[in-house]
C-alpha atoms as a PDB file:
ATOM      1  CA  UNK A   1      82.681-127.917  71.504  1.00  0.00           C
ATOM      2  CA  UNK A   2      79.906-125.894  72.442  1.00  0.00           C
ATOM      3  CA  UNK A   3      76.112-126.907  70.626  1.00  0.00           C
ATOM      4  CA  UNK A   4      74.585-123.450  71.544  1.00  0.00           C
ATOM      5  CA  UNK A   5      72.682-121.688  69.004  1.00  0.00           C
ATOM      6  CA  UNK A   6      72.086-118.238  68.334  1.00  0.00           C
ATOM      7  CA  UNK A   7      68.837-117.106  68.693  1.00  0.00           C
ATOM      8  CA  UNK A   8      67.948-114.039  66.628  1.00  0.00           C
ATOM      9  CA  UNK A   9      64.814-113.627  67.230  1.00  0.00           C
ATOM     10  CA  UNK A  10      65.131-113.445  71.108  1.00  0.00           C
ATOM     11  CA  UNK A  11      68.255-111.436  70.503  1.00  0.00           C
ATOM     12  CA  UNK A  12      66.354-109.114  68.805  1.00  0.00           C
ATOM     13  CA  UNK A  13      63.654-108.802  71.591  1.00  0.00           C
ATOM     14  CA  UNK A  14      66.188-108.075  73.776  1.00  0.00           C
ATOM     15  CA  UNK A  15      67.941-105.410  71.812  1.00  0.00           C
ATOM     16  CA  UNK A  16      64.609-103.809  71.550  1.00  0.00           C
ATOM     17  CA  UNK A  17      63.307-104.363  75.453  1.00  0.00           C
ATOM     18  CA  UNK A  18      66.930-102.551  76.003  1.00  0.00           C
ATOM     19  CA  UNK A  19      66.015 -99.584  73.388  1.00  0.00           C
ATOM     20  CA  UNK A  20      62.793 -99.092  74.968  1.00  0.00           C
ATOM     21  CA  UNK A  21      64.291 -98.897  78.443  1.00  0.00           C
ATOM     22  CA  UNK A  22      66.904 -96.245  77.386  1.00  0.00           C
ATOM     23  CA  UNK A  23      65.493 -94.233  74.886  1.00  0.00           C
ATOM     24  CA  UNK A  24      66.778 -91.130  75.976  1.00  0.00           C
ATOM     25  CA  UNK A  25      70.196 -92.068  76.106  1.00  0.00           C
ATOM     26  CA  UNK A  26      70.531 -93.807  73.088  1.00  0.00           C
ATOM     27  CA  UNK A  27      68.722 -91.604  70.779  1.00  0.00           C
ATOM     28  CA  UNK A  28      70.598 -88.448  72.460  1.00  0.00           C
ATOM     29  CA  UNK A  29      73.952 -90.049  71.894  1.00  0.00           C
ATOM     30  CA  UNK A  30      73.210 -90.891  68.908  1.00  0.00           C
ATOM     31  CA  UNK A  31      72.219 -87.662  67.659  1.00  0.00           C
ATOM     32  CA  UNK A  32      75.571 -86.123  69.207  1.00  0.00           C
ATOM     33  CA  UNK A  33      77.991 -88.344  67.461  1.00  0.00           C
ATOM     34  CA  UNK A  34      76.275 -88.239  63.587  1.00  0.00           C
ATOM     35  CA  UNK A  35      75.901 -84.750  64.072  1.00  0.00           C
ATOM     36  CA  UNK A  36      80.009 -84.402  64.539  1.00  0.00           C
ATOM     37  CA  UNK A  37      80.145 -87.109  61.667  1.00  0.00           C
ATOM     38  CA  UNK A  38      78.305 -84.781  59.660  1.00  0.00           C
ATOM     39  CA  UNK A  39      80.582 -81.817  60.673  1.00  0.00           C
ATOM     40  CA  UNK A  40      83.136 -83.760  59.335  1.00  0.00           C
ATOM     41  CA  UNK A  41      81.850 -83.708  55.857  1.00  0.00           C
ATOM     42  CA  UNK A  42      81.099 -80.175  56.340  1.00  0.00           C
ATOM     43  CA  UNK A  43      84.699 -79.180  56.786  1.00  0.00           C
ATOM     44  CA  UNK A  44      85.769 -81.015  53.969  1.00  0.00           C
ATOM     45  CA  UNK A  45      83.523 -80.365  51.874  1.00  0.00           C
ATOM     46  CA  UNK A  46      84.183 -76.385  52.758  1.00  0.00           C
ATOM     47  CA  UNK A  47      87.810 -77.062  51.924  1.00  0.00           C
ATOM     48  CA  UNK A  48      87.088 -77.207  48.251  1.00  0.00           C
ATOM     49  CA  UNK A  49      85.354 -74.482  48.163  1.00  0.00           C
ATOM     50  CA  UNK A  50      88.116 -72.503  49.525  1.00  0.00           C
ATOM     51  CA  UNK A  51      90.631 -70.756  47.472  1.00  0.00           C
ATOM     52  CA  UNK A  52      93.236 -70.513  50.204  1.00  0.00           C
ATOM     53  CA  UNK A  53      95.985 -73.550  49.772  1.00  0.00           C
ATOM     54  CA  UNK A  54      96.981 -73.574  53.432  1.00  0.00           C
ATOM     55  CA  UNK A  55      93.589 -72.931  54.732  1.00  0.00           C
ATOM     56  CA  UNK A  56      92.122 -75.966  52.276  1.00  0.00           C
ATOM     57  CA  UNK A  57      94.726 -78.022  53.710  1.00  0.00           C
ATOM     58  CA  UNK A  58      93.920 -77.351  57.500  1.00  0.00           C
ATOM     59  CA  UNK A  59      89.927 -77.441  56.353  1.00  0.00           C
ATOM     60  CA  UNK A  60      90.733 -81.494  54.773  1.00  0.00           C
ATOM     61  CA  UNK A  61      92.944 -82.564  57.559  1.00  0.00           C
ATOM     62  CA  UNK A  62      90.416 -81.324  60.260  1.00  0.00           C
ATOM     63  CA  UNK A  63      87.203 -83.069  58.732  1.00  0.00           C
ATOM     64  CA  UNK A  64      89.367 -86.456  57.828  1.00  0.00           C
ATOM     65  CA  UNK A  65      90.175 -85.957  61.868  1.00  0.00           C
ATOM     66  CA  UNK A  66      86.536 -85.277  62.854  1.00  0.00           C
ATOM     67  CA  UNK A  67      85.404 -87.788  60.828  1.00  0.00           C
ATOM     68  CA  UNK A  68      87.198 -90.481  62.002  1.00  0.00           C
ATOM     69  CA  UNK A  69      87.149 -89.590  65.597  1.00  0.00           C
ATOM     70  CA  UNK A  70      83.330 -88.989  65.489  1.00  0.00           C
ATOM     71  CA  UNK A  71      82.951 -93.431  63.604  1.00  0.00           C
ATOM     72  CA  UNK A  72      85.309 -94.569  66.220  1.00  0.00           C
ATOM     73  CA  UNK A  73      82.743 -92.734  69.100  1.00  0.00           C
ATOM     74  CA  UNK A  74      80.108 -93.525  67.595  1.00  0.00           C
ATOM     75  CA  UNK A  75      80.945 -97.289  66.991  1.00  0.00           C
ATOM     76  CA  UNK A  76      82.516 -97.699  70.896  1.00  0.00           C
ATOM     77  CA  UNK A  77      79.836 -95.647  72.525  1.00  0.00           C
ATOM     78  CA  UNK A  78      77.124 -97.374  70.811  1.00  0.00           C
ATOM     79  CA  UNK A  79      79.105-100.894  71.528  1.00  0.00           C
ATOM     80  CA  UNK A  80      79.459-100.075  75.378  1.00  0.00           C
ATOM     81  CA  UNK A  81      75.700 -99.148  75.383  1.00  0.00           C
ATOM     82  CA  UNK A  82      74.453-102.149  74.184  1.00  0.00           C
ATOM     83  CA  UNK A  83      76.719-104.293  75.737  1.00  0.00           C
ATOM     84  CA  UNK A  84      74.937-102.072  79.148  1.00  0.00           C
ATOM     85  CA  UNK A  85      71.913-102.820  78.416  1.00  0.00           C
ATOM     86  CA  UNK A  86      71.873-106.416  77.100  1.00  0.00           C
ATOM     87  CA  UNK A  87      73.813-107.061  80.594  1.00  0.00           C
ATOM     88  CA  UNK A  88      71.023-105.009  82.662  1.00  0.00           C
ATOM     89  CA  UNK A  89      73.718-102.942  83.797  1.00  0.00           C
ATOM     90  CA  UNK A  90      72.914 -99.096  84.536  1.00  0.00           C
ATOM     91  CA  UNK A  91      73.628 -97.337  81.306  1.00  0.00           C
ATOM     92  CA  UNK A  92      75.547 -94.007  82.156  1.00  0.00           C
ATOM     93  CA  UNK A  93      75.845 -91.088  80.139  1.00  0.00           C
ATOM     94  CA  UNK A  94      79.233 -90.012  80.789  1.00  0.00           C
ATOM     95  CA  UNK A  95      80.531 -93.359  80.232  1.00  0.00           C
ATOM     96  CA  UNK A  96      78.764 -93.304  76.925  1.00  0.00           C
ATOM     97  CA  UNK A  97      79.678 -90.042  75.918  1.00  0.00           C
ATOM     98  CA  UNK A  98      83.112 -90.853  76.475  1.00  0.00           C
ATOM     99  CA  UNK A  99      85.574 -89.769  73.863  1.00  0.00           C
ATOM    100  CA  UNK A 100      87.806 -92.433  72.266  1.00  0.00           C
ATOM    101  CA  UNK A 101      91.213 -92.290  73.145  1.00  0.00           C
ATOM    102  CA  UNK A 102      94.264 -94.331  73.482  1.00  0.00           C
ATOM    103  CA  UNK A 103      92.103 -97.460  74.949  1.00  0.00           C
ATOM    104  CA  UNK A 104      90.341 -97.313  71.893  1.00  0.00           C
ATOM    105  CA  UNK A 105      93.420 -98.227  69.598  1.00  0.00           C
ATOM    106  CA  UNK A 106      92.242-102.174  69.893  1.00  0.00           C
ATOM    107  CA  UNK A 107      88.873-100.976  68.564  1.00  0.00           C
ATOM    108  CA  UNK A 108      90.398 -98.723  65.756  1.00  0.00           C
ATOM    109  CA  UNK A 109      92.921-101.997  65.115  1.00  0.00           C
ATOM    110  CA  UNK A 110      89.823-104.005  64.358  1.00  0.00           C
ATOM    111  CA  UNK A 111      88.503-101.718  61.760  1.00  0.00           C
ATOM    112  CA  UNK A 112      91.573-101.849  60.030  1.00  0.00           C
ATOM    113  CA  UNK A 113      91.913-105.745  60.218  1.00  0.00           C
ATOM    114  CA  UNK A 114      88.158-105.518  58.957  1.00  0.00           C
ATOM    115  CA  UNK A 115      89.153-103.276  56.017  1.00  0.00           C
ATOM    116  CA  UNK A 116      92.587-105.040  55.116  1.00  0.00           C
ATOM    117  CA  UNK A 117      90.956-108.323  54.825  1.00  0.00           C
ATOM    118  CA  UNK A 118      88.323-107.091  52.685  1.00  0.00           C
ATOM    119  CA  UNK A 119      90.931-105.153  50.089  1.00  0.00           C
ATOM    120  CA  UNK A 120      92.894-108.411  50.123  1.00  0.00           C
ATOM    121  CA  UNK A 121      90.264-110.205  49.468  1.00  0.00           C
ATOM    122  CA  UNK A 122      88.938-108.322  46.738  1.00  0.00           C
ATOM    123  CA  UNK A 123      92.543-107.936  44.646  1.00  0.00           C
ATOM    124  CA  UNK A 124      92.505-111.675  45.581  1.00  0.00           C
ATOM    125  CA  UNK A 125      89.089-112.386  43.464  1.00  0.00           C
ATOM    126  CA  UNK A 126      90.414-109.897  40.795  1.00  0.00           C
ATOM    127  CA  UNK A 127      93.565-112.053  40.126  1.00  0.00           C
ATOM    128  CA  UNK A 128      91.406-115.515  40.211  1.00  0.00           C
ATOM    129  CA  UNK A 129      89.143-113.129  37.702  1.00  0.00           C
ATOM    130  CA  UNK A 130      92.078-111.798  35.552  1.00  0.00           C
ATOM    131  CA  UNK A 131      93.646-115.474  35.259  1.00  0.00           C
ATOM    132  CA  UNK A 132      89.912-117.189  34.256  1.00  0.00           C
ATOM    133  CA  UNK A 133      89.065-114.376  31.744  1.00  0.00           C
ATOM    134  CA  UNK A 134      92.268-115.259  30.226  1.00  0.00           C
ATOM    135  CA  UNK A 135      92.483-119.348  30.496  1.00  0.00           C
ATOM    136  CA  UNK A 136      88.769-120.381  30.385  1.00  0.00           C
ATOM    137  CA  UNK A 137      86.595-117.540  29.890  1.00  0.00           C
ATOM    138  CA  UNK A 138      83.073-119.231  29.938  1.00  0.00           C
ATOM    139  CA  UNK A 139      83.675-119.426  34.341  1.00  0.00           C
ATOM    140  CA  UNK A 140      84.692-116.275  34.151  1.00  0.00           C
ATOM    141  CA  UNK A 141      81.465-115.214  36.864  1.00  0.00           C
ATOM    142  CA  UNK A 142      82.810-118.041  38.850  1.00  0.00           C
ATOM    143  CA  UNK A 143      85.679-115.933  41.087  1.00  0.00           C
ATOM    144  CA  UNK A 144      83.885-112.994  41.464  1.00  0.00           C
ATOM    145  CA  UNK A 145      80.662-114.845  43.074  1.00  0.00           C
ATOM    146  CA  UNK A 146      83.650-116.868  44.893  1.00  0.00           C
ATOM    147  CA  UNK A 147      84.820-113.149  46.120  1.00  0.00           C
ATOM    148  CA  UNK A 148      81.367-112.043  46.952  1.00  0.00           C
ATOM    149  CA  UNK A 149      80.920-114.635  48.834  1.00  0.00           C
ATOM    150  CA  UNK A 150      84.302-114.619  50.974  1.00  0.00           C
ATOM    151  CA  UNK A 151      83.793-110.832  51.431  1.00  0.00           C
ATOM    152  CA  UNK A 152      80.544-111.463  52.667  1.00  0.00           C
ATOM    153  CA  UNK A 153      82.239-113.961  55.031  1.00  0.00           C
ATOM    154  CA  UNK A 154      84.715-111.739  56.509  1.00  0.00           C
ATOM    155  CA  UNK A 155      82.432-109.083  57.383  1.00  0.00           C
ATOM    156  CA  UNK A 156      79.871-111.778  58.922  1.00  0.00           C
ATOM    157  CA  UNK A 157      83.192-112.762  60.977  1.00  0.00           C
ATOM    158  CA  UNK A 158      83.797-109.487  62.253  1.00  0.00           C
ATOM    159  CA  UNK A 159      79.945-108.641  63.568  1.00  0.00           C
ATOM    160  CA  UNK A 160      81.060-109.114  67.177  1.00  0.00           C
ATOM    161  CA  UNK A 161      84.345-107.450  66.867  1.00  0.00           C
ATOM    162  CA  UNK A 162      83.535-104.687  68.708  1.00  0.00           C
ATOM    163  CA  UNK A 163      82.189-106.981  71.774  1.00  0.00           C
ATOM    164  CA  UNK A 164      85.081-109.067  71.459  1.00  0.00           C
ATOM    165  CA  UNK A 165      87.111-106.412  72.134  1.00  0.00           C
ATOM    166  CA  UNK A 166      85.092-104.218  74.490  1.00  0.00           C
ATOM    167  CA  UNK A 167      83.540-106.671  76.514  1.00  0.00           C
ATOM    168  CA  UNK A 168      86.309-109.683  76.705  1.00  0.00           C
ATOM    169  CA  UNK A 169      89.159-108.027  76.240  1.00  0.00           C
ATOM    170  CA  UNK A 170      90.563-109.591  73.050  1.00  0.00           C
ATOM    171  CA  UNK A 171      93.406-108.281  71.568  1.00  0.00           C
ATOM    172  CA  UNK A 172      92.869-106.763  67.673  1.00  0.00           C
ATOM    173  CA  UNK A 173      94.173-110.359  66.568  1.00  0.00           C
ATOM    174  CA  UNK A 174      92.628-112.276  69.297  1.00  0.00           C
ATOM    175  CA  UNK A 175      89.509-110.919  68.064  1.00  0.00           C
ATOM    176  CA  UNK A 176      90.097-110.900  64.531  1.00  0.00           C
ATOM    177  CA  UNK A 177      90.563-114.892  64.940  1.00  0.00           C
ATOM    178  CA  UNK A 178      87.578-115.996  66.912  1.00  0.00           C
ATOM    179  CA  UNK A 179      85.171-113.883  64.804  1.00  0.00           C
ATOM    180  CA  UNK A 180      85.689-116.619  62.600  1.00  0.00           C
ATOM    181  CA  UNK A 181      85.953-119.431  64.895  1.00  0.00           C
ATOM    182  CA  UNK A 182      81.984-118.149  65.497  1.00  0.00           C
ATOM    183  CA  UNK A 183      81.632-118.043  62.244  1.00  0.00           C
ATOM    184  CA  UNK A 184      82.652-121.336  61.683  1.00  0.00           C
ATOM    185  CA  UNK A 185      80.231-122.539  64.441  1.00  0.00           C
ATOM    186  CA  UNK A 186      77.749-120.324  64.298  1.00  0.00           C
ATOM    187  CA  UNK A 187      77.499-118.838  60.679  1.00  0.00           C
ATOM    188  CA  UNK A 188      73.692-119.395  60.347  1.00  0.00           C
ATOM    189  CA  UNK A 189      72.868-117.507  63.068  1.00  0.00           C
ATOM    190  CA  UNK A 190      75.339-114.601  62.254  1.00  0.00           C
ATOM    191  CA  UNK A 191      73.922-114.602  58.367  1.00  0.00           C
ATOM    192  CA  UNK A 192      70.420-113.960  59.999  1.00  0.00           C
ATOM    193  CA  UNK A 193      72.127-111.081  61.977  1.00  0.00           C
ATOM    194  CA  UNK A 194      73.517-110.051  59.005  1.00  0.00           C
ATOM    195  CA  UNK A 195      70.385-109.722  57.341  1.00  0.00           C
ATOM    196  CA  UNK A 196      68.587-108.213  60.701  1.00  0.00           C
ATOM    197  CA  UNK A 197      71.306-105.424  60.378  1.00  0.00           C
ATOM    198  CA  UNK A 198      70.845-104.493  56.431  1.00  0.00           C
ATOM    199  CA  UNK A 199      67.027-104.419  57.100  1.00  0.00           C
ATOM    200  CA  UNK A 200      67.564-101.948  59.897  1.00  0.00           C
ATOM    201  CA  UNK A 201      70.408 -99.563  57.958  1.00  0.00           C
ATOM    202  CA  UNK A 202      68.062-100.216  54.900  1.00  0.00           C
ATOM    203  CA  UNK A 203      64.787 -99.197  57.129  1.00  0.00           C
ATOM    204  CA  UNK A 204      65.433 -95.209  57.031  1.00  0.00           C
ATOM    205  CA  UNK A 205      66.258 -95.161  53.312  1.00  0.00           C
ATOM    206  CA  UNK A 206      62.906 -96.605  52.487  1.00  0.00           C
ATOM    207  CA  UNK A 207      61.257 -94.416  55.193  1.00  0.00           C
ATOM    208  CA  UNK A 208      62.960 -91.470  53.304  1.00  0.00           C
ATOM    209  CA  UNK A 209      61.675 -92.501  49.798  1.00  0.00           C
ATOM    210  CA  UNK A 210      58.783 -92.681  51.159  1.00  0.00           C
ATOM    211  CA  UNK A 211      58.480 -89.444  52.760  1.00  0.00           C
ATOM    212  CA  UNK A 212      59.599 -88.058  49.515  1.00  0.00           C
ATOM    213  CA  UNK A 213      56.722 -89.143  47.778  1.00  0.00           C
ATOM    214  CA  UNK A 214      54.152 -88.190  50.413  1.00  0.00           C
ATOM    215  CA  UNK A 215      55.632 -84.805  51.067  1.00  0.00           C
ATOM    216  CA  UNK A 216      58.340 -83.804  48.640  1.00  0.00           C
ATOM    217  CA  UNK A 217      61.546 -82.300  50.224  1.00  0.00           C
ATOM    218  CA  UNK A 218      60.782 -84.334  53.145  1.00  0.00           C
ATOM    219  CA  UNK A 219      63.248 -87.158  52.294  1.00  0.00           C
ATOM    220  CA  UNK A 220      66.413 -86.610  53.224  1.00  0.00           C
ATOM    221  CA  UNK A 221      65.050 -85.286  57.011  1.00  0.00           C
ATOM    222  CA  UNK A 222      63.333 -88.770  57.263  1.00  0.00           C
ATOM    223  CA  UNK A 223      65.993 -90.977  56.452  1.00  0.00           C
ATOM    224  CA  UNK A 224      68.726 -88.765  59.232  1.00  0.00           C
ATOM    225  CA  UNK A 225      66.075 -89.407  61.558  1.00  0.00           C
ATOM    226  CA  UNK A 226      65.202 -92.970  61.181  1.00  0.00           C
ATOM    227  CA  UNK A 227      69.268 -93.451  61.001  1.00  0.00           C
ATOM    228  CA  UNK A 228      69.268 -91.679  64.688  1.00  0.00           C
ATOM    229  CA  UNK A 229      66.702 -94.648  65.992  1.00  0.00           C
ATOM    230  CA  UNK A 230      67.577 -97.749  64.015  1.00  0.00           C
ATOM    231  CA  UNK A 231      71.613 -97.024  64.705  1.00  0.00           C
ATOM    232  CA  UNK A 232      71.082 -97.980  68.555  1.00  0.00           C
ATOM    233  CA  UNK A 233      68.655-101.216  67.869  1.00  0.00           C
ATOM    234  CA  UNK A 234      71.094-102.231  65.274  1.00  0.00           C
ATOM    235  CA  UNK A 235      73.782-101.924  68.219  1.00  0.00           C
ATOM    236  CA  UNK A 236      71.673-103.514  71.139  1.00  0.00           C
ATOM    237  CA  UNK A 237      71.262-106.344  68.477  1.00  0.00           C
ATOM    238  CA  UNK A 238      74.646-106.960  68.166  1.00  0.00           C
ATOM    239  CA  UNK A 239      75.285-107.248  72.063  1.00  0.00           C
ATOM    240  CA  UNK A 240      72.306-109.334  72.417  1.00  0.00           C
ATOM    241  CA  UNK A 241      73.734-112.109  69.818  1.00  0.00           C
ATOM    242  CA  UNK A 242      77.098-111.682  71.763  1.00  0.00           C
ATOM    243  CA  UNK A 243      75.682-112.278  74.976  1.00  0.00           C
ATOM    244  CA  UNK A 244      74.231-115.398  73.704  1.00  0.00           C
ATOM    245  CA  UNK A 245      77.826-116.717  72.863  1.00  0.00           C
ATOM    246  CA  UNK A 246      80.237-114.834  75.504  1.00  0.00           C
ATOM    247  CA  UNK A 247      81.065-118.360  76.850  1.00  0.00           C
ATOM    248  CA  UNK A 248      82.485-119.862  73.507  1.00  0.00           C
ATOM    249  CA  UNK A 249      86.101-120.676  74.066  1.00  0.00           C
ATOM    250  CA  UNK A 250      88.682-118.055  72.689  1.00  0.00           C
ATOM    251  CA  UNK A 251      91.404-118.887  70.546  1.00  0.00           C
ATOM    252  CA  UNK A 252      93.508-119.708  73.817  1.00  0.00           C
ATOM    253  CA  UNK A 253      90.505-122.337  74.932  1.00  0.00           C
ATOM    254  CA  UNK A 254      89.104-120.018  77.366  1.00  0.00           C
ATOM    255  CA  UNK A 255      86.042-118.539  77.312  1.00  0.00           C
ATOM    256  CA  UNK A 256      86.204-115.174  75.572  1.00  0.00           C
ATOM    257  CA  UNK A 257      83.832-113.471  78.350  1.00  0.00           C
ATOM    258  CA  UNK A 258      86.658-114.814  81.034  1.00  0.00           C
ATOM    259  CA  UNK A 259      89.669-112.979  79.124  1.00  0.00           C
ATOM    260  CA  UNK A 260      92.353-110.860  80.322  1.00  0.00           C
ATOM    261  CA  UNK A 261      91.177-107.299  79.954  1.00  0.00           C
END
């Protein structure tokens, strides 16, 4: 078994040599694909406001589409970049900018696995809840730190999904199964990633209150634009801590970076 550990702090110097590298890229991708995210909301927000059924209707399924189709871009194009960059490979624009479509099913797959095991696991911690509220209610905080802490688990498992699947080749499954083989190994390291990741996402709000208080009405313009930059760090960061591991073995006992793609 493999004795490698991941190093966060160098994988986050090399997310960041990456980002400075490419800023142009990343920051102009990312502006494209939250803009049509935002779009999304747009048109379904404008659906309500509508007093036409049928043209309400059309309004909600085209933002649920937009939506949707402007995460899964977002989340592969990002992915592909930083997997680019961590690798010093030439990062290309029309490679990034390139629309998900049937290839990115596996990708789509491992969002759902993400978002299944987290429902289940939830209802699962509301049962174990339900039945200690009703046998011994003095532990009844006792399941739902239990969930917490096996939701917390599953998305830790599923930080290198994307790479996984991307970058090795692992089917939705495959994938799904060695995130937590690494986390199993490696779940220090991937808690500290964890925690990297929150700080970034968290970064903008806190830049945003900020603003707000310094120059009210500001707030909301801050935050969208320190979501633009931290988005392709946070993404370069998660490359960098797979590149660090693309040797473990896979589920089949090869290495995952040696997979059938």
């Amino acid at each position: 078994m493999s004795k490698r550990r991941l190093a966060l702090r160098r994988a986050l110097q090399t997310a960041l040599a990456g980002y400075r590298r490419h800023p142009g890229q990343l920051l102009g991708f990312s502006a494209a694909a939250v803009g049509l995210h935002l779009l999304g909301w747009a048109l379904f927000a404008a659906a309500d406001l509508n007093d036409s059924g049928v043209l309400g209707l059309l309004l909600h399924a085209a933002g649920i589409a937009v939506y949707a189709g402007s995460l899964l871009w977002l989340l592969e194009g990002l992915s592909r970049a930083g997997l680019a960059v961590t690798a010093g490979r030439p990062l290309r624009w029309r490679a990034l900018c390139r629309w998900p479509g049937p290839r990115s099913w596996p990708l789509a797959c491992g969002l759902i696995n993400l978002a299944v095991a987290l429902v289940v696991t939830a209802l699962s911690g509301f049962v174990a809840w339900s039945l200690v509220l009703y046998l011994l209610p003095a532990l009844q905080v006792l399941p739902v730190l239990l969930a917490v802490v096996a939701g917390v688990a599953v998305m830790l498992s599923q930080l290198l999904n994307s790479c996984l699947v991307l970058e090795a080749g692992l089917s939705p499954s495959a994938a799904f199964r060695q995130g937590f083989l690494l986390l199993e190994r490696h779940w220090a390291g991937l808690l500290g990633l964890g925690a990297a990741l929150c700080g970034l996402l968290l970064s903008p709000l806190l830049l945003g209150l900020l603003s707000e208080g310094l120059l009210p009405g500001c707030g909301v313009a801050a935050t969208g634009l320190g979501l633009l930059a931290v988005l392709p760090l946070a993404a370069n960061s998660v490359a960098a801590a797979y590149r660090q591991l693309e040797t473990e073995p896979s589920p089949s006992g090869a290495p995952i970076s040696g997979s059938d793609r």
